[in-house]
C-alpha atoms as a PDB file:
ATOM      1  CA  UNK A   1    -135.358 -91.238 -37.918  1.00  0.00           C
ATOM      2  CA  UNK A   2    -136.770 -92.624 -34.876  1.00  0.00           C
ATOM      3  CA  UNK A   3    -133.221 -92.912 -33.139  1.00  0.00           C
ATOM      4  CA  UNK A   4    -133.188 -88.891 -33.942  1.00  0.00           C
ATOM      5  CA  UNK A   5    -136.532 -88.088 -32.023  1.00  0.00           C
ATOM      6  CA  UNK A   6    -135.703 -90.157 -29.152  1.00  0.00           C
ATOM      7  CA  UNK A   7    -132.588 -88.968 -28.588  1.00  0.00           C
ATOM      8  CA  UNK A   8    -133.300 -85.074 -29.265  1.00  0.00           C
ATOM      9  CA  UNK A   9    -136.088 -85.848 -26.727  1.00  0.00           C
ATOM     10  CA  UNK A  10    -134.285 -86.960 -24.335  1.00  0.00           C
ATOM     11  CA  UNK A  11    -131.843 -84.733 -24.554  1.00  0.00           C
ATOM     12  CA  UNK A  12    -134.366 -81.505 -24.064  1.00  0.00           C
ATOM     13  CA  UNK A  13    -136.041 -83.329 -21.904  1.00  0.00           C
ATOM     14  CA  UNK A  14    -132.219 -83.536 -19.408  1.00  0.00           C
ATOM     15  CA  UNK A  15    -131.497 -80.145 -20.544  1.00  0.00           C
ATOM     16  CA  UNK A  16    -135.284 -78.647 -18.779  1.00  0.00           C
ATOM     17  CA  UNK A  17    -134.283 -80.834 -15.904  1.00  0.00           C
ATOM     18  CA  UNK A  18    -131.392 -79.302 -15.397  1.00  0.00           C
ATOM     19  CA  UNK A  19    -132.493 -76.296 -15.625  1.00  0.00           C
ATOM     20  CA  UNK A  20    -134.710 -76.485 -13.368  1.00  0.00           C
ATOM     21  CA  UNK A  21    -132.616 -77.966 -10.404  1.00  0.00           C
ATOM     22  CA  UNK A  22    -130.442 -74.957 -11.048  1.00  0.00           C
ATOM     23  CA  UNK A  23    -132.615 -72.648 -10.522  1.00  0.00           C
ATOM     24  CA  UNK A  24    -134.347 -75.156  -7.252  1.00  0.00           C
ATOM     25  CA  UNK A  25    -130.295 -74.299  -6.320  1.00  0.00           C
ATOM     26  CA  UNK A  26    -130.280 -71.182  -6.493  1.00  0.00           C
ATOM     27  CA  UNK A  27    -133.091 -70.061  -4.733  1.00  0.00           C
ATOM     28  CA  UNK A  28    -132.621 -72.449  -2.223  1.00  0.00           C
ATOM     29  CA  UNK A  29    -129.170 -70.318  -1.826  1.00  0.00           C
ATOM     30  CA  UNK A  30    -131.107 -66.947  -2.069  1.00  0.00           C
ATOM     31  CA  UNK A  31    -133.355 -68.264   1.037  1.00  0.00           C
ATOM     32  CA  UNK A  32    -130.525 -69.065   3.334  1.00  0.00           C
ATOM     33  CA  UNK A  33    -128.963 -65.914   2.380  1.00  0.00           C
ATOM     34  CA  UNK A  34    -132.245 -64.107   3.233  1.00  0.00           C
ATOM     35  CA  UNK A  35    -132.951 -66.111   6.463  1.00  0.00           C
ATOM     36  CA  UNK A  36    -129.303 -65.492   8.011  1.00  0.00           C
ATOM     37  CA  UNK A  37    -129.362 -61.716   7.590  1.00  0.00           C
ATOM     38  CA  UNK A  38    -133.128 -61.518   8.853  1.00  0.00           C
ATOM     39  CA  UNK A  39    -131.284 -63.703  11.900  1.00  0.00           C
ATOM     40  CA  UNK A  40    -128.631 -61.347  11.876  1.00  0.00           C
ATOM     41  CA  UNK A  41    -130.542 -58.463  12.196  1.00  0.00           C
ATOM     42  CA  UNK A  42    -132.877 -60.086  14.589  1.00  0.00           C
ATOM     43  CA  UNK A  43    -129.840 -60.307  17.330  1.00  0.00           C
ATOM     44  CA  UNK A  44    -129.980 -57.751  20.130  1.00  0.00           C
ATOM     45  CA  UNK A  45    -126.525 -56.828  22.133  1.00  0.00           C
ATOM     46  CA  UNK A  46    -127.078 -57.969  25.422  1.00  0.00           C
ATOM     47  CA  UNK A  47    -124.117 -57.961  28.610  1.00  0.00           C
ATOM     48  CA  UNK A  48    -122.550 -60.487  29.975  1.00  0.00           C
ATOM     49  CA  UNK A  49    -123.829 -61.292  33.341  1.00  0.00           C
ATOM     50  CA  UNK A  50    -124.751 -57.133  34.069  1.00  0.00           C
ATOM     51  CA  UNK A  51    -121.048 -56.774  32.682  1.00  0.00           C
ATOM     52  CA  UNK A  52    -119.783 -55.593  29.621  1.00  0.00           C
ATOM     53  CA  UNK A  53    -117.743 -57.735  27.140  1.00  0.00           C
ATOM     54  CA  UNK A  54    -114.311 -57.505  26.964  1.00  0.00           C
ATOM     55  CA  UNK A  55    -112.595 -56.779  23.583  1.00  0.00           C
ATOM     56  CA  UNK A  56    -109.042 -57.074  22.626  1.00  0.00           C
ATOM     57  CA  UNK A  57    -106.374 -54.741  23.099  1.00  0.00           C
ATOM     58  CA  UNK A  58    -105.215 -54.902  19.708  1.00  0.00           C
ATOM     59  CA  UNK A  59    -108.850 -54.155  18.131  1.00  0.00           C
ATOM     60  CA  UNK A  60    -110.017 -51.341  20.593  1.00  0.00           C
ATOM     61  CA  UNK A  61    -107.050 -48.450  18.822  1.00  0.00           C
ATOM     62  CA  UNK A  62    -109.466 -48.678  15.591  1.00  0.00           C
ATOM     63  CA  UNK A  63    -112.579 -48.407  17.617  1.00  0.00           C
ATOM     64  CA  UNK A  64    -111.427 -45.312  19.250  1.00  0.00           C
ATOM     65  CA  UNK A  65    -109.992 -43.879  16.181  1.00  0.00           C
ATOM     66  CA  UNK A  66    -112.901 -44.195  14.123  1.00  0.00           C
ATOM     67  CA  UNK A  67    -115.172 -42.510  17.212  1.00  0.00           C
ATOM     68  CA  UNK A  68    -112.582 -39.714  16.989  1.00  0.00           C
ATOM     69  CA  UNK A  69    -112.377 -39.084  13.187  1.00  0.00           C
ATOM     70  CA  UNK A  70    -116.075 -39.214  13.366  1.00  0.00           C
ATOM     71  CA  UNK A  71    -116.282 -36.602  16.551  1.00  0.00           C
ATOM     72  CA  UNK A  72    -113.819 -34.611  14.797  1.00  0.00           C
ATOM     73  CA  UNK A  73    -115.813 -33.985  11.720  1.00  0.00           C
ATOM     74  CA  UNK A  74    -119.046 -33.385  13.375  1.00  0.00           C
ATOM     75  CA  UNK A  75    -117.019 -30.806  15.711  1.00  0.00           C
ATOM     76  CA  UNK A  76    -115.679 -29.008  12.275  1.00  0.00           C
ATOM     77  CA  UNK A  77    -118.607 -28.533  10.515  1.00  0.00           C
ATOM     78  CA  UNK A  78    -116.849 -30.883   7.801  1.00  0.00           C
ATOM     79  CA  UNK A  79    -119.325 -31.702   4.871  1.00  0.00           C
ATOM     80  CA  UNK A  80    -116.499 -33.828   2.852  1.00  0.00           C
ATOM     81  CA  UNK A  81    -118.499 -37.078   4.214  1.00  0.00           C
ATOM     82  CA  UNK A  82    -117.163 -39.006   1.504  1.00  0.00           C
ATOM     83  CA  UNK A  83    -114.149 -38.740   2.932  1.00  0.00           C
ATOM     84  CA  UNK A  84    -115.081 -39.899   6.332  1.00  0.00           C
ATOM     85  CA  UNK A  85    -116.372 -42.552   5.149  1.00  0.00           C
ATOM     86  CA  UNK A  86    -113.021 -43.834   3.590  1.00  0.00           C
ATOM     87  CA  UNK A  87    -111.356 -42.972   6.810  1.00  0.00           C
ATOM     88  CA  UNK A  88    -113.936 -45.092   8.733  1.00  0.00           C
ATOM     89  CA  UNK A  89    -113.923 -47.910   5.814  1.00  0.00           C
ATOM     90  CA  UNK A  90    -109.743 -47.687   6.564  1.00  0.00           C
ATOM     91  CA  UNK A  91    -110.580 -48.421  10.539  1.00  0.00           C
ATOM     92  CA  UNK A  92    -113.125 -50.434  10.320  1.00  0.00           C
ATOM     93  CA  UNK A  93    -111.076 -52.813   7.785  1.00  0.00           C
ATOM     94  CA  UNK A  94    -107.702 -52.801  10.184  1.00  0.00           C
ATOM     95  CA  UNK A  95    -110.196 -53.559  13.217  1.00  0.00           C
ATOM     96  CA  UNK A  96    -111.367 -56.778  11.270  1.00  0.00           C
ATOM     97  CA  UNK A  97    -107.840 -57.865  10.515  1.00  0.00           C
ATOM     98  CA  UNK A  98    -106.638 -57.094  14.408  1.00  0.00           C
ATOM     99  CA  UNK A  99    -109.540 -59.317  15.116  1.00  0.00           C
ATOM    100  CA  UNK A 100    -108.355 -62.428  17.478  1.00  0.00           C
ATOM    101  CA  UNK A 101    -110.971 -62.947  19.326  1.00  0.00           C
ATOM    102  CA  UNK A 102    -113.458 -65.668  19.765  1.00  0.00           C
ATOM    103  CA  UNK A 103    -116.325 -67.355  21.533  1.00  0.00           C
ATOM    104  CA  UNK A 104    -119.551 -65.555  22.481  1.00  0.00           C
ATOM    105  CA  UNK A 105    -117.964 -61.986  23.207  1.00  0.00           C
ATOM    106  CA  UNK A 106    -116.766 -62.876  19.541  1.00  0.00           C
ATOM    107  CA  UNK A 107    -120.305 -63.038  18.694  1.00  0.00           C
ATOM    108  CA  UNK A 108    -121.661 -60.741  20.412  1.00  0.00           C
ATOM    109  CA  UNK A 109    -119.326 -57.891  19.293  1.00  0.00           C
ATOM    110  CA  UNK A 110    -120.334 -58.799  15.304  1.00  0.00           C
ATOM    111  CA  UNK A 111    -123.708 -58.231  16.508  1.00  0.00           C
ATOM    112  CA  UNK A 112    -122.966 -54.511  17.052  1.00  0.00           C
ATOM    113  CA  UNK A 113    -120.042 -54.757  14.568  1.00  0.00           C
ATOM    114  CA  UNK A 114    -122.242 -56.262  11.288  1.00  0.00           C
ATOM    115  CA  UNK A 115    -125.018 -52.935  11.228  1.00  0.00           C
ATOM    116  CA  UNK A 116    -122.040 -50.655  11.905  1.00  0.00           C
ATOM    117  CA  UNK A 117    -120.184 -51.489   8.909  1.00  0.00           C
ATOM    118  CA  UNK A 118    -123.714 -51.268   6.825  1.00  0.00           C
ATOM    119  CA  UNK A 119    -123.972 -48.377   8.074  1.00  0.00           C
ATOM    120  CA  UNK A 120    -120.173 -46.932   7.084  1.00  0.00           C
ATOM    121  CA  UNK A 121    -121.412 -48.356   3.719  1.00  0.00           C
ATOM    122  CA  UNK A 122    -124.496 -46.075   3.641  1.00  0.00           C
ATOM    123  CA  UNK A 123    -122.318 -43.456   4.716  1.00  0.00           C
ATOM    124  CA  UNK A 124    -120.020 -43.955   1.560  1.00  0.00           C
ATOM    125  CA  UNK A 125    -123.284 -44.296  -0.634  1.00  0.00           C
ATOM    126  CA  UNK A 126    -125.271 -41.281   0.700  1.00  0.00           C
ATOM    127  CA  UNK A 127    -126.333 -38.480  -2.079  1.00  0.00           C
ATOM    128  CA  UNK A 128    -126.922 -35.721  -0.042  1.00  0.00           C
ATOM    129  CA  UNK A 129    -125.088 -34.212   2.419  1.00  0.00           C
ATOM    130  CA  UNK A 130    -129.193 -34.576   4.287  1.00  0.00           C
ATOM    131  CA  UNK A 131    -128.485 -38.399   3.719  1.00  0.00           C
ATOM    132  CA  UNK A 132    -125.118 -38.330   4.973  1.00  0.00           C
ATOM    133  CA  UNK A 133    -126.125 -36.551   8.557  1.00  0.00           C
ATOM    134  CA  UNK A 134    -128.998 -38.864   8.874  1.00  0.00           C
ATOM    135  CA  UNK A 135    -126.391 -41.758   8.828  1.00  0.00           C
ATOM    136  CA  UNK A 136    -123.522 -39.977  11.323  1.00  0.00           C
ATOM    137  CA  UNK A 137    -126.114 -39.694  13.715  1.00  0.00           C
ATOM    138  CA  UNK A 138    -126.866 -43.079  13.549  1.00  0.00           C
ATOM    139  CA  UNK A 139    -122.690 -44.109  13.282  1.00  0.00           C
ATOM    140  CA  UNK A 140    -122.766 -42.051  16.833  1.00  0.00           C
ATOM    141  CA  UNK A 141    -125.217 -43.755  17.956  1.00  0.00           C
ATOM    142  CA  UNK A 142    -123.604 -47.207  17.060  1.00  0.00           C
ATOM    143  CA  UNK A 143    -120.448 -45.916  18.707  1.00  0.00           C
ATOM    144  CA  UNK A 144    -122.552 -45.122  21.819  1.00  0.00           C
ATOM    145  CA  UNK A 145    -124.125 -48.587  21.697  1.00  0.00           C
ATOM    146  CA  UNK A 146    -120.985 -49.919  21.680  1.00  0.00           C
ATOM    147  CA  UNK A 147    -119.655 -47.977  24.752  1.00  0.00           C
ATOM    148  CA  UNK A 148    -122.341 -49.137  26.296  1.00  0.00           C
ATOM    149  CA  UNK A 149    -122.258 -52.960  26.158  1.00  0.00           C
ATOM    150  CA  UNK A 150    -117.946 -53.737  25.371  1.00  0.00           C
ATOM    151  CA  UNK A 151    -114.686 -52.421  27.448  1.00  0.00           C
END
């Protein structure tokens, strides 16, 4: 009978320990997650050398096509803004896979790129066509952004 209480203690006694590493895991997990986005977000675009960073041929066709689709609707008086934002989602999705760029004008283009596609995603989210402005303004404003600091 002893055997039995040993054993059934030591075998709550592995399954609390385990328990508790997993969840030790998982918030270590949850931390890293929350410190790279606050990193993320902490980035500020910035030239290169007083000069703005070049982007690829291939990717700038979906930049310019999203600006337009997005100047177009504005322009119209359109208030279908969940279909925008599909057409942007469509753009901004073939402007990821055209993506063949790399080193630091890599980088710094997902610094403008990673709150513009947050912000398509609020876009596609909004529940009011109050919402929805609030959030084209700020895509124009992105777009302008991005004017500003890649060629």
């Amino acid at each position: 009978m002893n055997n039995i209480k040993s054993t059934s203690f030591i075998f709550l006694l592995f399954v609390l320990l385990t328990s508790c590493a997993n969840k030790s895991d998982k918030h270590a997990h949850d931390e890293s997650a929350t410190t790279q986005q606050h990193e993320e977000e902490s980035k500020t675009l910035y030239l290169n050398n007083g000069e703005k960073w070049l982007v690829n041929e291939e990717m700038k066709p979906y930049i310019l096509d999203a600006e337009s689709i997005l100047n177009s609707y504005v322009a119209n008086g359109t208030n279908d803004y969940k279909q925008l934002a599909t057409q942007l989602k469509e753009k901004n999705a073939a402007l990821i896979k055209s993506c063949t760029m790399s080193g630091e004008s890599h980088e710094v283009l997902h610094i403008w790129l990673h709150p513009h596609l947050a912000l398509t995603d609020s876009l596609m989210q909004a529940s009011s066509i109050e919402e929805a402005n609030k959030t084209i303004t700020a895509l124009q404003n992105s777009l302008t952004s991005y004017h500003a600091y890649f060629q």
